[in-house]
N, C-alpha and C. Protein backbone atom coordinates (compact mmCIF):
# COMPACT_ATOMS: atom_id res chain seq x y z
N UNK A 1 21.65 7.31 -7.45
CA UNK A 1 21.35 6.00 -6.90
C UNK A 1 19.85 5.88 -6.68
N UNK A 2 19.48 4.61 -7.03
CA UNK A 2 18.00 4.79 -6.82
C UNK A 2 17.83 4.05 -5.36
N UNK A 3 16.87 4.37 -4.66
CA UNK A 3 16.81 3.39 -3.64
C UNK A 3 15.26 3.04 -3.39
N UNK A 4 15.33 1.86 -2.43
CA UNK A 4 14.07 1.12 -1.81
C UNK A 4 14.16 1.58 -0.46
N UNK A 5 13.23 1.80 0.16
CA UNK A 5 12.77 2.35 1.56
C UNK A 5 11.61 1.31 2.27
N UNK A 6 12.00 0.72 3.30
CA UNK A 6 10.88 -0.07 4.24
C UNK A 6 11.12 -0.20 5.29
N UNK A 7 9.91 0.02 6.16
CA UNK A 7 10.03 0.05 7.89
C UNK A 7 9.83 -0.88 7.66
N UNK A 8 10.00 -2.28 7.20
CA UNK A 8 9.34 -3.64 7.92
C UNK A 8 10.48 -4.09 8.16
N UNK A 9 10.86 -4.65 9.25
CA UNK A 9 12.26 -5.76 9.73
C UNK A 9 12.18 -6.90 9.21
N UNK A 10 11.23 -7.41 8.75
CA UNK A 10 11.34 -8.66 8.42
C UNK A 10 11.55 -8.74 6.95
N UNK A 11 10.76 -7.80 6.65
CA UNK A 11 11.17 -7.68 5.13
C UNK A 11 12.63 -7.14 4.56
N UNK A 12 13.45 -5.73 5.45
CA UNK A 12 14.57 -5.60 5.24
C UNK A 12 15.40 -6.79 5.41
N UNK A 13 15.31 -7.33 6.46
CA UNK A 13 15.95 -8.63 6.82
C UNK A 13 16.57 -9.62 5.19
N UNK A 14 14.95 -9.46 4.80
CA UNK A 14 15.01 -10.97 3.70
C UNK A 14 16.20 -10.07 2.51
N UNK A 15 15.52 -8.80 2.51
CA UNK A 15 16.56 -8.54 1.11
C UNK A 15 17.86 -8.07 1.21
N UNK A 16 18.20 -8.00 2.68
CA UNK A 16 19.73 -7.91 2.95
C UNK A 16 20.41 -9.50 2.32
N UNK A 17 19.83 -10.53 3.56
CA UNK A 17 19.80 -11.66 2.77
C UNK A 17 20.13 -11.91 1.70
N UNK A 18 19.56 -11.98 0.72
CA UNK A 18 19.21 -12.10 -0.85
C UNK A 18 20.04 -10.97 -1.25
N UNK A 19 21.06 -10.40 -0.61
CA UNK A 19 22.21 -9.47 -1.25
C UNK A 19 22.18 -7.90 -1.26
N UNK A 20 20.95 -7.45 -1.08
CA UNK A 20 20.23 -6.41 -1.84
C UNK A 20 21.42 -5.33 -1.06
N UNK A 21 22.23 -4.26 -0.97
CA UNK A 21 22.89 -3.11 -0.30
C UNK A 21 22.27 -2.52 0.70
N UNK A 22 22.24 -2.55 1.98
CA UNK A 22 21.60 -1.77 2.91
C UNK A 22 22.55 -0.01 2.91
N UNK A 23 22.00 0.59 2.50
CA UNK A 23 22.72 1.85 2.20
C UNK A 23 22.66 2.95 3.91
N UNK A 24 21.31 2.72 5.01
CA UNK A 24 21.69 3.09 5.85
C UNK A 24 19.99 2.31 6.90
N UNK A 25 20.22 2.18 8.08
CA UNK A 25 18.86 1.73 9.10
C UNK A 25 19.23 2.65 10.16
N UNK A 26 17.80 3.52 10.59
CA UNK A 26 17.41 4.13 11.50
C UNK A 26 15.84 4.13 12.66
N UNK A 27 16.22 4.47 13.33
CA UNK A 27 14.84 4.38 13.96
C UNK A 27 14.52 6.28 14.14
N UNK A 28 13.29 6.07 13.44
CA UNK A 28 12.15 7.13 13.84
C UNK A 28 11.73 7.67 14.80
N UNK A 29 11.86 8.83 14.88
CA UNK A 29 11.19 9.49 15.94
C UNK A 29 9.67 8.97 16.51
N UNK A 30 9.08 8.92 15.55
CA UNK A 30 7.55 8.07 15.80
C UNK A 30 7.62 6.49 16.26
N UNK A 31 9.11 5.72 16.52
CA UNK A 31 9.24 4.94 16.90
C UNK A 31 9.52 3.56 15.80
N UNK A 32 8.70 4.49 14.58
CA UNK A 32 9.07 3.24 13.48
C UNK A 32 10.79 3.11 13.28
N UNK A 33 10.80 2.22 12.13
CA UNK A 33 12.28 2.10 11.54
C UNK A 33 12.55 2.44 10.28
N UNK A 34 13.53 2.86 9.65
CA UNK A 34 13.88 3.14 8.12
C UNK A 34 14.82 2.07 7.78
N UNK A 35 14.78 1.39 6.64
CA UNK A 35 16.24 0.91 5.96
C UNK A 35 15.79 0.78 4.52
N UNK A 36 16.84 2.05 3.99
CA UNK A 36 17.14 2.01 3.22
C UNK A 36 18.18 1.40 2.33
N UNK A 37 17.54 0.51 1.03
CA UNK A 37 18.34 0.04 0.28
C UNK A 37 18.98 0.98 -1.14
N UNK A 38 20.43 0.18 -1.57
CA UNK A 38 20.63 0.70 -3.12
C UNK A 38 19.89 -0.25 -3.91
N UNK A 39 19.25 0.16 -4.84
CA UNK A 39 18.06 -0.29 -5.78
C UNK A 39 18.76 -0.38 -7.28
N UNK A 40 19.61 0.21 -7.68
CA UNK A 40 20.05 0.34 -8.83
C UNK A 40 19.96 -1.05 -9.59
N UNK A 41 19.59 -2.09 -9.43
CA UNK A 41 19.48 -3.50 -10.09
C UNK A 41 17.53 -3.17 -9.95
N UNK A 42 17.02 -2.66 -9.66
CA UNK A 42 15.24 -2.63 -9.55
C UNK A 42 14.73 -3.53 -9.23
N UNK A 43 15.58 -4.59 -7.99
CA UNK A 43 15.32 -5.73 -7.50
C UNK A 43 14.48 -6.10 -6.30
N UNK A 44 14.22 -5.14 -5.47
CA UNK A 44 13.61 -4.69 -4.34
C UNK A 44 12.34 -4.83 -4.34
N UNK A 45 11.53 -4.32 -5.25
CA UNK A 45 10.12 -4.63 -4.94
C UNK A 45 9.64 -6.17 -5.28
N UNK A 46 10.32 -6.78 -5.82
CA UNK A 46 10.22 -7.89 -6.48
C UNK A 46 10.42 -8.69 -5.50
N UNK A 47 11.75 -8.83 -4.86
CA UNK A 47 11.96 -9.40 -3.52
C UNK A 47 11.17 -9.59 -2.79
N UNK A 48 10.58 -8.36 -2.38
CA UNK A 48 9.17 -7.75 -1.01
C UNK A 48 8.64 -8.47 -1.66
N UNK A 49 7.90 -9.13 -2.59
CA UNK A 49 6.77 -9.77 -3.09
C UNK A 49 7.42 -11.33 -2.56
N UNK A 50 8.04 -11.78 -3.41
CA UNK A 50 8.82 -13.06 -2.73
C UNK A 50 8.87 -13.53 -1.30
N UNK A 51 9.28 -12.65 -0.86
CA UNK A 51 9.12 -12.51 0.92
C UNK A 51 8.03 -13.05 1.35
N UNK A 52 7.03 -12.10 0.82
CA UNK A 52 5.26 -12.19 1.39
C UNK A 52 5.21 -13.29 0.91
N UNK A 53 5.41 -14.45 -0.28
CA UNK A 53 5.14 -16.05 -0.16
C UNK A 53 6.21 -16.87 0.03
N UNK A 54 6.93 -16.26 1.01
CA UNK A 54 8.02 -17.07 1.09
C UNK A 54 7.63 -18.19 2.70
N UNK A 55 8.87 -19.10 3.17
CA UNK A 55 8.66 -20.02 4.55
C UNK A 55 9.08 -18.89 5.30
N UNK A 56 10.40 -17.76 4.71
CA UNK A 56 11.00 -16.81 5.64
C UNK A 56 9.15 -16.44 6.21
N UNK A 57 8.42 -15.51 5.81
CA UNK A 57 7.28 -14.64 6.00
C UNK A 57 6.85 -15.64 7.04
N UNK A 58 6.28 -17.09 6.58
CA UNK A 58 5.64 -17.88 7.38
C UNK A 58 6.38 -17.82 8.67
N UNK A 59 7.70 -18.16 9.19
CA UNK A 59 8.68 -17.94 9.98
C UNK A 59 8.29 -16.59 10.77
N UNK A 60 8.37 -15.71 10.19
CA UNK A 60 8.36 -14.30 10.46
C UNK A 60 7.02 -14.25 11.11
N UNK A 61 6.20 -14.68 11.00
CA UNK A 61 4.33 -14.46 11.46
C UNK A 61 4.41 -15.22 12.59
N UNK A 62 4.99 -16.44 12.73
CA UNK A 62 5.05 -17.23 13.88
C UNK A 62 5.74 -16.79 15.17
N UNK A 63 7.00 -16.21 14.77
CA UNK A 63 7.39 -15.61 15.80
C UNK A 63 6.83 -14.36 16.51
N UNK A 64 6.01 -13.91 15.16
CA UNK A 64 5.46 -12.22 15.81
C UNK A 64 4.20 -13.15 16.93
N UNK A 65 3.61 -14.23 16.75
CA UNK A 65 2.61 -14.83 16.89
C UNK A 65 3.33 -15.35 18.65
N UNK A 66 4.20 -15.82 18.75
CA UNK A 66 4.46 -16.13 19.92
C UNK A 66 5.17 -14.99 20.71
N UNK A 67 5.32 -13.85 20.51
CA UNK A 67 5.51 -12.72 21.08
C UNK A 67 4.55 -12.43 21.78
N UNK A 68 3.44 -12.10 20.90
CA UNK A 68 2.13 -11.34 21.59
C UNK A 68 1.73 -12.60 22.66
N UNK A 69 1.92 -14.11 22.63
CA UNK A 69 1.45 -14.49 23.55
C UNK A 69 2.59 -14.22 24.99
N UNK A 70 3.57 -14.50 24.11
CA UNK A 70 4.74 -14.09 25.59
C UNK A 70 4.35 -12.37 26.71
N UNK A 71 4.05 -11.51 25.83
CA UNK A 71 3.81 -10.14 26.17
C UNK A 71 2.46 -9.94 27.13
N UNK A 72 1.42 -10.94 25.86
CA UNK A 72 -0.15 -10.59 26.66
C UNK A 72 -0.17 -10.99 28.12
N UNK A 73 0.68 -12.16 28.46
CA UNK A 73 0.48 -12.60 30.05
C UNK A 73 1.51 -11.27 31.20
């Protein structure tokens, strides 16, 4: 099986979405996250690109964007 690997949530997010197999998600000792996908279609990196110009991403920045203001006070 081939697979795709990314700590980003927002990005696993989109290609669960869009179908892609989540084969397993963990969190890291260092605090990051893992989710690993099945890749066997070689659809994954292609996706991640899509993502980054997608409204999802825009979506995704806004909310990280009103976090840090919720947090900083």
């Amino acid at each position: 099986m081939k697979e795709y690997v990314t700590s980003d949530l927002a990005t696993a997010a989109y290609l669960h979405m869009k179908g892609m197999p989540l084969v397993r998600a963990s969190s890291l000792s260092n605090g990051r996250f893992s989710f690993v996908f099945d890749d066997e279609s070689n659809k994954c990196e292609s996706l991640s690109y899509e993502f980054i110009n997608s409204d999802c991403s825009r979506y995704d920045n806004h909310v990280r964007m009103l976090k840090k203001m919720i947090y900083k006070n």
